[in-house]
C-alpha atoms as a PDB file:
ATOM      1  CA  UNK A   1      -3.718 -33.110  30.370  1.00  0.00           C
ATOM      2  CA  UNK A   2      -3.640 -29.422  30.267  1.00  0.00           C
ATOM      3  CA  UNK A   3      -1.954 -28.751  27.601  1.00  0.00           C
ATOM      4  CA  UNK A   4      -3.603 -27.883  24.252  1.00  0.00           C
ATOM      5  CA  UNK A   5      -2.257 -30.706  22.657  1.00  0.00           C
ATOM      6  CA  UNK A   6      -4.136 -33.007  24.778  1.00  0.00           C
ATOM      7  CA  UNK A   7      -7.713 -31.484  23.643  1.00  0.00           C
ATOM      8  CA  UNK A   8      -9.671 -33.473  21.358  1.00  0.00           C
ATOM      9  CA  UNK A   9      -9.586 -31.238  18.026  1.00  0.00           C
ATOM     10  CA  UNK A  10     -13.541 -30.907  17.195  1.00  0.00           C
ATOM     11  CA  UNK A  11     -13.479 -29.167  20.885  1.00  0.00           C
ATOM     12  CA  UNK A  12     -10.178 -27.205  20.313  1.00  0.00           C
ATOM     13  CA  UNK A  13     -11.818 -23.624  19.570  1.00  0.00           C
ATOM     14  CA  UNK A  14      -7.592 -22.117  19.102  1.00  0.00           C
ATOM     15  CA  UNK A  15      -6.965 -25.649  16.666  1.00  0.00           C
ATOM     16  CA  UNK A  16     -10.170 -25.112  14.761  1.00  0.00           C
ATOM     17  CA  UNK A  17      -9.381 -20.938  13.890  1.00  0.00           C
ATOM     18  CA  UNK A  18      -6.012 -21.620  13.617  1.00  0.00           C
ATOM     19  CA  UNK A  19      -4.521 -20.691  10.048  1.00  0.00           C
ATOM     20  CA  UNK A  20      -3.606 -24.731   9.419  1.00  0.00           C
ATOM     21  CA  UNK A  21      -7.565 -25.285   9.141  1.00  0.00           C
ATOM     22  CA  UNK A  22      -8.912 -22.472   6.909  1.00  0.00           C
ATOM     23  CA  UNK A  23     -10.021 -24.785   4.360  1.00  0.00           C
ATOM     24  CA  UNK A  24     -12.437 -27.072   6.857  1.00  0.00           C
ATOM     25  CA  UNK A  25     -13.670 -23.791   8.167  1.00  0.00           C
ATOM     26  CA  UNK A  26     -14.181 -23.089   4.604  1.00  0.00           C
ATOM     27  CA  UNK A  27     -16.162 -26.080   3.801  1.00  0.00           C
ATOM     28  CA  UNK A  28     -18.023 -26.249   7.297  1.00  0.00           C
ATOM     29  CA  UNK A  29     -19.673 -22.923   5.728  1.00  0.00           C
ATOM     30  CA  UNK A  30     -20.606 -24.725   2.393  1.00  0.00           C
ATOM     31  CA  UNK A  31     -21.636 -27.588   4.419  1.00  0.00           C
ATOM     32  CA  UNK A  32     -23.773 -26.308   6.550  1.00  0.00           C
ATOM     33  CA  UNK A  33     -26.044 -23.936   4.495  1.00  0.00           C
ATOM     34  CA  UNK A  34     -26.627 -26.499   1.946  1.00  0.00           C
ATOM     35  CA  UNK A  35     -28.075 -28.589   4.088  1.00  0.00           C
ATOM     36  CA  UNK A  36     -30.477 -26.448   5.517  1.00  0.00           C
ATOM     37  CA  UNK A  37     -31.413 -25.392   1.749  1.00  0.00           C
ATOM     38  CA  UNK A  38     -31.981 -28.746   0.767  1.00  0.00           C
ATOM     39  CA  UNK A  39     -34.007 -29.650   3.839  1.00  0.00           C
ATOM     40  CA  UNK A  40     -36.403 -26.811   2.709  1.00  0.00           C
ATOM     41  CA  UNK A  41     -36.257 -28.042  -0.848  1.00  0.00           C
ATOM     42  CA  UNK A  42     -34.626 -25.076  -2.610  1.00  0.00           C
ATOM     43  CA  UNK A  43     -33.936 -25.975  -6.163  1.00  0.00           C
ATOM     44  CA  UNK A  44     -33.573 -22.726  -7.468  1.00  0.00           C
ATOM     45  CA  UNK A  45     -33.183 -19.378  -6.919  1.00  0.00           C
ATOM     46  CA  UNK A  46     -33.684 -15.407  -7.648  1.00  0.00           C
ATOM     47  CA  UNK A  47     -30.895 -13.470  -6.532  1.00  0.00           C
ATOM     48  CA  UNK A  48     -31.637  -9.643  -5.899  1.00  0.00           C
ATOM     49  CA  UNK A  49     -28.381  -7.717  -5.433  1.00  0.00           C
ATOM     50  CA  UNK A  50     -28.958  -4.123  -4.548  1.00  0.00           C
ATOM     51  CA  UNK A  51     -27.696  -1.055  -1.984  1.00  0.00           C
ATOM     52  CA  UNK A  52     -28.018  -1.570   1.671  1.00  0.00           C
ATOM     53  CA  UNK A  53     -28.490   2.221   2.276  1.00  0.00           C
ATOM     54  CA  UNK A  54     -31.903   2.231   0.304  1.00  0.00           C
ATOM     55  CA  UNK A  55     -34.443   2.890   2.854  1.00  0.00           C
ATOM     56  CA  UNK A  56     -38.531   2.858   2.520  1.00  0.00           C
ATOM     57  CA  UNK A  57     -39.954   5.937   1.221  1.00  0.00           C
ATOM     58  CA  UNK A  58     -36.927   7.532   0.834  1.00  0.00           C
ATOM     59  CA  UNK A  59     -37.797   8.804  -2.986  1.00  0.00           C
ATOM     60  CA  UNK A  60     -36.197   7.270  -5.178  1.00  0.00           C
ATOM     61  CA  UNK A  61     -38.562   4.316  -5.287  1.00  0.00           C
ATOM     62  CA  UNK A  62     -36.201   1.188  -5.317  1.00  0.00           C
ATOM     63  CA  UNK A  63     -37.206   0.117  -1.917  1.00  0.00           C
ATOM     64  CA  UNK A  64     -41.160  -0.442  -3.111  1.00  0.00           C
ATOM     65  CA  UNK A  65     -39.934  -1.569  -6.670  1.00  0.00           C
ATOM     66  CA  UNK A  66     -37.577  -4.889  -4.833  1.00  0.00           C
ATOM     67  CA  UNK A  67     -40.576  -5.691  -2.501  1.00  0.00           C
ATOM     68  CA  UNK A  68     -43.069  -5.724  -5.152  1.00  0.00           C
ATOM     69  CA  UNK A  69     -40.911  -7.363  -7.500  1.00  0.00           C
ATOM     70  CA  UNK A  70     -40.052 -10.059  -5.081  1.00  0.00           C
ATOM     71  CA  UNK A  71     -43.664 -10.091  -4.271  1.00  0.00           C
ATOM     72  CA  UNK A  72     -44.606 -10.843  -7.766  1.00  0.00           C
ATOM     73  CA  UNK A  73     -41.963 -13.666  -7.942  1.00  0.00           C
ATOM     74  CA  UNK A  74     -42.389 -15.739  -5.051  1.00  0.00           C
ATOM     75  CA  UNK A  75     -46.450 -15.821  -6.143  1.00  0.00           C
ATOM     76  CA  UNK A  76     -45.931 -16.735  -9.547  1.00  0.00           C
ATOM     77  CA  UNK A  77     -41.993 -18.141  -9.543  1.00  0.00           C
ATOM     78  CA  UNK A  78     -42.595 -21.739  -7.317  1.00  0.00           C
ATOM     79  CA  UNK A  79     -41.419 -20.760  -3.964  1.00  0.00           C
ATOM     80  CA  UNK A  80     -44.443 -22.456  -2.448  1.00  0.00           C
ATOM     81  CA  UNK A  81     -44.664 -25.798  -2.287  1.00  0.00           C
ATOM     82  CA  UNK A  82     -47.924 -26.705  -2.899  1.00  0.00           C
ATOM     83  CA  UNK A  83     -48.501 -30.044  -4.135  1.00  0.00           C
ATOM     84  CA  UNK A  84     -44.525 -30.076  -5.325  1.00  0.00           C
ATOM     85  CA  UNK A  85     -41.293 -31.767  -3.248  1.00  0.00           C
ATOM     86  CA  UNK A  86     -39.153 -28.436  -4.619  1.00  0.00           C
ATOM     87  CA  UNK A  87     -39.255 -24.819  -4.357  1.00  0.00           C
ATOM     88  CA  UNK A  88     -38.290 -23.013  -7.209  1.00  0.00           C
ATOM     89  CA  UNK A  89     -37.029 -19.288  -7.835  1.00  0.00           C
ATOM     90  CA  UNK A  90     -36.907 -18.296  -4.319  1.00  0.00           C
ATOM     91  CA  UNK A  91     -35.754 -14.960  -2.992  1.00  0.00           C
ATOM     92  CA  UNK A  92     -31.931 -14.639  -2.008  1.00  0.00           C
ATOM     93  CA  UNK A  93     -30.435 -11.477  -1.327  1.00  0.00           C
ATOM     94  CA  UNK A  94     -27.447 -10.806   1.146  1.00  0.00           C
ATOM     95  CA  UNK A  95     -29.609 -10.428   4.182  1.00  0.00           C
ATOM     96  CA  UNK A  96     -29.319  -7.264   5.309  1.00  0.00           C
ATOM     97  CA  UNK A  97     -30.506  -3.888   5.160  1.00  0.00           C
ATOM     98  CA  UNK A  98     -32.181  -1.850   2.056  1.00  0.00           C
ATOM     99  CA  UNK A  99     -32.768  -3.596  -0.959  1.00  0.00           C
ATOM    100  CA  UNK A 100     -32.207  -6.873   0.786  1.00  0.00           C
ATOM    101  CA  UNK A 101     -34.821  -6.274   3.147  1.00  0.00           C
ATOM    102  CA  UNK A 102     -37.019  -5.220   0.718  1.00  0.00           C
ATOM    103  CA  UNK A 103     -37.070  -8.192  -1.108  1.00  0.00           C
ATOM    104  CA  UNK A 104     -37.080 -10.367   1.840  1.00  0.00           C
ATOM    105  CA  UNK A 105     -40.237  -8.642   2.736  1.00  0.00           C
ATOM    106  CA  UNK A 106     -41.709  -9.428  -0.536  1.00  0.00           C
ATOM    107  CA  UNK A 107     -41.386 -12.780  -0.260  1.00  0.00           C
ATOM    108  CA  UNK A 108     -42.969 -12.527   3.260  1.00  0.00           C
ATOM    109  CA  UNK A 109     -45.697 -10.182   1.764  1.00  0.00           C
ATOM    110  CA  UNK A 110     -46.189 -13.502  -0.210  1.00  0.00           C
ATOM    111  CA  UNK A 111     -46.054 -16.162   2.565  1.00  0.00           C
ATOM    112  CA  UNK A 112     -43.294 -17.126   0.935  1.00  0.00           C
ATOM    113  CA  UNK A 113     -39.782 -18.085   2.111  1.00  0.00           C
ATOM    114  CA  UNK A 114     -36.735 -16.443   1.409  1.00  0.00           C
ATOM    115  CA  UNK A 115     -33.000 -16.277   2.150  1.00  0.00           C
ATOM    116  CA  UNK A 116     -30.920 -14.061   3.196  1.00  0.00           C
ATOM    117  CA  UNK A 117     -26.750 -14.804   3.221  1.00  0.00           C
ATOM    118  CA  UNK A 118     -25.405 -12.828   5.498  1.00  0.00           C
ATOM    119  CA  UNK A 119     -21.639 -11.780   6.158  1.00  0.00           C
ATOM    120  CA  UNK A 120     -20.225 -10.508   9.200  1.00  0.00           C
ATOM    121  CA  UNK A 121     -18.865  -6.854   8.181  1.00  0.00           C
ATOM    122  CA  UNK A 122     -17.901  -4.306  10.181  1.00  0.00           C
ATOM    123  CA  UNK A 123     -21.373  -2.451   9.267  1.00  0.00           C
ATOM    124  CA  UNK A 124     -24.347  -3.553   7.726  1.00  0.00           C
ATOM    125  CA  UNK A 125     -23.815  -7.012   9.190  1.00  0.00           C
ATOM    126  CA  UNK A 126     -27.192  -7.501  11.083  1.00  0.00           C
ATOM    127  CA  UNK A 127     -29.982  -9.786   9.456  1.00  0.00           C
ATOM    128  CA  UNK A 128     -33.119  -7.975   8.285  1.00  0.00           C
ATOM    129  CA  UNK A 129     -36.457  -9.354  10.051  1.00  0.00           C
ATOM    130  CA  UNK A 130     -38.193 -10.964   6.870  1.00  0.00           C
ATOM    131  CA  UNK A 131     -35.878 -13.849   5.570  1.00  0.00           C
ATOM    132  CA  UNK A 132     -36.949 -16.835   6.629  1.00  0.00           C
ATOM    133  CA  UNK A 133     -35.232 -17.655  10.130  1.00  0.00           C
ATOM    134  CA  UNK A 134     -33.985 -21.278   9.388  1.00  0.00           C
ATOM    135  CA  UNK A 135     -32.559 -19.801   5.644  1.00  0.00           C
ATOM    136  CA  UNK A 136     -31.168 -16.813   7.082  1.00  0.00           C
ATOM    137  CA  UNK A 137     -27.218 -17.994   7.033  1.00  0.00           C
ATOM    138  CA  UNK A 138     -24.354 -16.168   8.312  1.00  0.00           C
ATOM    139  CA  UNK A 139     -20.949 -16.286   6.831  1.00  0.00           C
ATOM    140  CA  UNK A 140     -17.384 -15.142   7.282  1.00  0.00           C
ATOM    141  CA  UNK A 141     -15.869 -16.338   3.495  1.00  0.00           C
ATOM    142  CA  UNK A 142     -16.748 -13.695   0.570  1.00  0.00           C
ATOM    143  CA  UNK A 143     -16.247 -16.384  -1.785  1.00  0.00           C
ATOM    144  CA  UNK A 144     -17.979 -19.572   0.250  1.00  0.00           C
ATOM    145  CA  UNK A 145     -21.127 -16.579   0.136  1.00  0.00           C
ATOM    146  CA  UNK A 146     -20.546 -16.270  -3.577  1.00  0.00           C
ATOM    147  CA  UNK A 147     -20.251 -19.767  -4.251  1.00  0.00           C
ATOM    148  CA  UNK A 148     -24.068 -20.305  -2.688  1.00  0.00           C
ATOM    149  CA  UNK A 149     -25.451 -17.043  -4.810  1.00  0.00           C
ATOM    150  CA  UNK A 150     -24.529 -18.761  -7.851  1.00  0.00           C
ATOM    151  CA  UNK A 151     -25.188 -22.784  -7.422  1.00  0.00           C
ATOM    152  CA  UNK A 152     -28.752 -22.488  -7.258  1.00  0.00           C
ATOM    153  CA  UNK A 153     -29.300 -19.027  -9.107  1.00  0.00           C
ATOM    154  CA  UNK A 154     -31.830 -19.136 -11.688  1.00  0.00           C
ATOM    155  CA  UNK A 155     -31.658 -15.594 -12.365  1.00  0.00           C
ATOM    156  CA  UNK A 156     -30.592 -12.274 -11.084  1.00  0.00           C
ATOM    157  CA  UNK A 157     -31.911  -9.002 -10.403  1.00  0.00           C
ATOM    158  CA  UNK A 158     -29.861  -5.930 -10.031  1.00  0.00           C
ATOM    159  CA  UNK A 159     -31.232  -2.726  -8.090  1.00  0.00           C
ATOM    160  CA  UNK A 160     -28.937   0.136  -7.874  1.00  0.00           C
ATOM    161  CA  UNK A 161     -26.079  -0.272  -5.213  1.00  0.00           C
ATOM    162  CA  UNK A 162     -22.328   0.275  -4.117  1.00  0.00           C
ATOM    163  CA  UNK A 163     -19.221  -1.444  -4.912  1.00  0.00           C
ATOM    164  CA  UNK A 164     -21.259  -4.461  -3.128  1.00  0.00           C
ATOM    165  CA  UNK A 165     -23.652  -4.471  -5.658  1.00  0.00           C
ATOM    166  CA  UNK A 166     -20.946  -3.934  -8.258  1.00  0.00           C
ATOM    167  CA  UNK A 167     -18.838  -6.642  -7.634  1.00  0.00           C
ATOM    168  CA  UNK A 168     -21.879  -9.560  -7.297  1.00  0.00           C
ATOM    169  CA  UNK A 169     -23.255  -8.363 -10.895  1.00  0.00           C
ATOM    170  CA  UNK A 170     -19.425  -8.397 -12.482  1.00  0.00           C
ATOM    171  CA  UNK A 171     -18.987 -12.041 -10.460  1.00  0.00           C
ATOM    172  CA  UNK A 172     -22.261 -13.147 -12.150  1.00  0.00           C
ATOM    173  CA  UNK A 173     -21.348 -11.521 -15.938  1.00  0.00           C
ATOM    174  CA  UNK A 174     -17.899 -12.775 -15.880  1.00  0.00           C
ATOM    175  CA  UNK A 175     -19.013 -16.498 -14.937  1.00  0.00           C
ATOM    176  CA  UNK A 176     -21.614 -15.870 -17.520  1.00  0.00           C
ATOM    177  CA  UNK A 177     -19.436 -15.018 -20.318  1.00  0.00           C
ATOM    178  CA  UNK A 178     -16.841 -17.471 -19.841  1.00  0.00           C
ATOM    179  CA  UNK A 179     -19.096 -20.470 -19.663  1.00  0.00           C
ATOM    180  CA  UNK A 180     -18.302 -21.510 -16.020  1.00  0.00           C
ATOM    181  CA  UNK A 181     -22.165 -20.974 -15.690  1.00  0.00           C
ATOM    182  CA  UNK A 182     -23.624 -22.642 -19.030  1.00  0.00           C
ATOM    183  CA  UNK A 183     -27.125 -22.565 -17.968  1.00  0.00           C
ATOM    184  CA  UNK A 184     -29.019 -19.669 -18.744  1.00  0.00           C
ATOM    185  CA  UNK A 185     -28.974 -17.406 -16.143  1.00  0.00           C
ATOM    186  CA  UNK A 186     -30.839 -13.935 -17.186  1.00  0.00           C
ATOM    187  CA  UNK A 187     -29.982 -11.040 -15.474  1.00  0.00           C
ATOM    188  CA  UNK A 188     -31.614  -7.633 -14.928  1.00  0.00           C
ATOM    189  CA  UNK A 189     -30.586  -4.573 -14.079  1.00  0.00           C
ATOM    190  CA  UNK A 190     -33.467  -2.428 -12.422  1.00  0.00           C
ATOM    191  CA  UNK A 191     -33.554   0.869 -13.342  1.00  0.00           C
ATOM    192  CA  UNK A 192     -32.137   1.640 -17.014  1.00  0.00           C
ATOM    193  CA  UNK A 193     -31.248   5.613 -15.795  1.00  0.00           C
ATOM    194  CA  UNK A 194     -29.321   4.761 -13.296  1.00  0.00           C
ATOM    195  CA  UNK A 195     -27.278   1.769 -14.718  1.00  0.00           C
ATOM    196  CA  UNK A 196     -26.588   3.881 -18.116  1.00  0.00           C
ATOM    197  CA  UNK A 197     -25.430   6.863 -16.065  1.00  0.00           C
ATOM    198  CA  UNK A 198     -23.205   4.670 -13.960  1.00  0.00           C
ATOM    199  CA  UNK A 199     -21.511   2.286 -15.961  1.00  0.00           C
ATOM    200  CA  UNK A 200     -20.854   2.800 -19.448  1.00  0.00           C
ATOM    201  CA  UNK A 201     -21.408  -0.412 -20.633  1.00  0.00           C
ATOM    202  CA  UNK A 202     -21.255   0.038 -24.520  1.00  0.00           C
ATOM    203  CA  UNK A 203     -18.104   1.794 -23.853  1.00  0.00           C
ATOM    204  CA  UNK A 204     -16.330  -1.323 -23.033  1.00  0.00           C
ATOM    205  CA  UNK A 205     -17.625  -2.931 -26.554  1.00  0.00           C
ATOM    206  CA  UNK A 206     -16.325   0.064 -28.705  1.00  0.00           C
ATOM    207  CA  UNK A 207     -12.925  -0.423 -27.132  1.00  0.00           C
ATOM    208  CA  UNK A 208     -12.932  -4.358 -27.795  1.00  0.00           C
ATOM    209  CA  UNK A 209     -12.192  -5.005 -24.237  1.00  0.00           C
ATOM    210  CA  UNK A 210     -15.544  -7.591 -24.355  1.00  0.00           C
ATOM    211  CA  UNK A 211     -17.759  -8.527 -27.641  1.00  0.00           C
ATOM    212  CA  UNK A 212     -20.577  -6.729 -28.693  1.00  0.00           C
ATOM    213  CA  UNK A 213     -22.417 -10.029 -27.956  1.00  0.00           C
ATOM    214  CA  UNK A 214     -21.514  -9.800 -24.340  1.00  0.00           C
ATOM    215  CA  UNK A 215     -23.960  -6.838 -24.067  1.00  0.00           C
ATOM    216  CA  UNK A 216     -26.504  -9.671 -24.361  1.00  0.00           C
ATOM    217  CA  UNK A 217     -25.439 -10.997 -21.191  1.00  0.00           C
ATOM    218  CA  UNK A 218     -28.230  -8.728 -19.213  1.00  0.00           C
ATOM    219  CA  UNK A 219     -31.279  -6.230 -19.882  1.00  0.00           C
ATOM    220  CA  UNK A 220     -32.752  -3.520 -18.367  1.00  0.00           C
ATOM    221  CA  UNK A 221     -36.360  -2.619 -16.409  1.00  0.00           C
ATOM    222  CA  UNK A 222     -38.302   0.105 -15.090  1.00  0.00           C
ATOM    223  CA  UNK A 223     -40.843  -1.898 -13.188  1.00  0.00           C
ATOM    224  CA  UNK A 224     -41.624  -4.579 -11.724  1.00  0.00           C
ATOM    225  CA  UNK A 225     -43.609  -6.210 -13.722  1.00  0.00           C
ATOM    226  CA  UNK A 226     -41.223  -5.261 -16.535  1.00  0.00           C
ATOM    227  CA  UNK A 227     -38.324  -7.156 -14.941  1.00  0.00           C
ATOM    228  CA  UNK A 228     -40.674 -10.381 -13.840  1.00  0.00           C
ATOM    229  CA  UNK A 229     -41.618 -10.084 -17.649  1.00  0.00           C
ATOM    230  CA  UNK A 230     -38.150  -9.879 -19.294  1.00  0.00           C
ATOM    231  CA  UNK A 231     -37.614 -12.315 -17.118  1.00  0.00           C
ATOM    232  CA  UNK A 232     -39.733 -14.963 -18.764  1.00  0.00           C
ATOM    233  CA  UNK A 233     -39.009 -13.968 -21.933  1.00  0.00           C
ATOM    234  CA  UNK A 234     -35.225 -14.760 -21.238  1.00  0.00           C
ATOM    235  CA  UNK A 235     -35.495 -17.796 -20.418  1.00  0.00           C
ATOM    236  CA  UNK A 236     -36.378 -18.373 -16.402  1.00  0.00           C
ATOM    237  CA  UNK A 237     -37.938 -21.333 -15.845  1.00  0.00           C
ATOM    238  CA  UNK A 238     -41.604 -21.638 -13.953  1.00  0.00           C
ATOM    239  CA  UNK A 239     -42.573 -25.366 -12.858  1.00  0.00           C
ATOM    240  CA  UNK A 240     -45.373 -26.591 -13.983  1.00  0.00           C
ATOM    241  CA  UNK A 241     -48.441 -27.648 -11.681  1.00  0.00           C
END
């Protein structure tokens, strides 16, 4: 009766991180944050993707910019519920630090919810104070994390970041451009400057490695109010009251 073979396996901590079951552990963390989501009614979503190292009044601005932006979107994007069942366009950023936390905050600024989908790193891992405790989700799968960015993403803002940052925008283009995310998904990246200095994005036309059409795929903004604009004018849908 002392053997591990004897223990029942939902109780079986060794059996359930065991290599045999990566794929229920890999579904547990699907499982579990979508129904949270849905108990809060989250139809949609506005990702913001952005440095964790960004910090308040540090100068260059990006901090304020992702709060007020986020601000500005949970007022006007649906993230209330008022007299509706669904909340639409809410805040989700990774949950952390910097930009994160600045949009979080936003949203809070707002008395709004938000979420934050956090990842146990080696650094960087701890959840900022402002998403909203029971949407504040902590994961251990890169791609089960991905997978919940994208199923209820209704659009995507971009501040300046790391290979992080990086690799959630080229996730988001590449699903964009092959069609394995039809609906229209616009996507901005927040400061113009920065994003021309850092990636060279025209560069990859002129060599043929993706069509000039694919440059399409995202714009630029300086402001807030610049990116909440371009954001209705590509296509992000508001409910109606």
């Amino acid at each position: 009766m002392a053997a591990s073979a004897f223990r029942i396996p939902a109780l079986d901590q060794d059996f359930l991180l065991g290599d045999s079951t990566r794929g229920l552990r890999f579904h547990l963390e699907y499982q579990k944050a979508e129904e949270y989501l849905r108990a809060w009614g989250v139809e949609s979503t506005v990702v913001v993707f952005g440095s964790a190292r960004v910090r308040e009044a540090d100068g260059s601005g990006w901090y304020e910019a992702a709060r007020e932006f986020a601000k500005l979107c949970s007022i006007h994007g649906g993230a209330k519920y008022n007299h509706r069942k669904t909340r639409h366009n809410v805040i989700a950023t990774g949950g952390g630090p910097g930009i994160m936390e600045a949009a979080n905050r936003g949203a809070h600024d707002a008395d709004a919810p938000s979420i934050g989908y956090n990842i146990t790193l080696p650094r960087e891992q701890e959840p900022n104070p402002f998403s909203t405790p029971e949407l504040t989700f902590r994961f251990h799968y890169f791609a089960m994390r991905k997978m919940h960015f994208a199923m209820r993403a209704a659009a995507l803002v971009v501040f300046p970041g790391g290979f992080g940052t990086l690799d959630e925008l080229f996730e988001i283009l590449n699903l964009r451009q092959t069609g394995k995310m039809s609906k229209p998904l616009p996507v901005i990246l927040f400061d113009s400057k920065f994003w021309n200095q850092a990636v060279n994005f025209s560069a990859f036309a002129k060599a043929k490695l993706i069509h000039e059409d694919d440059l399409n795929l995202f714009d630029f903004a300086d402001t807030p109010e610049q990116a909440w604009k371009k954001l209705l004018s590509r296509g992000l849908a508001i409910p109606k009251d």
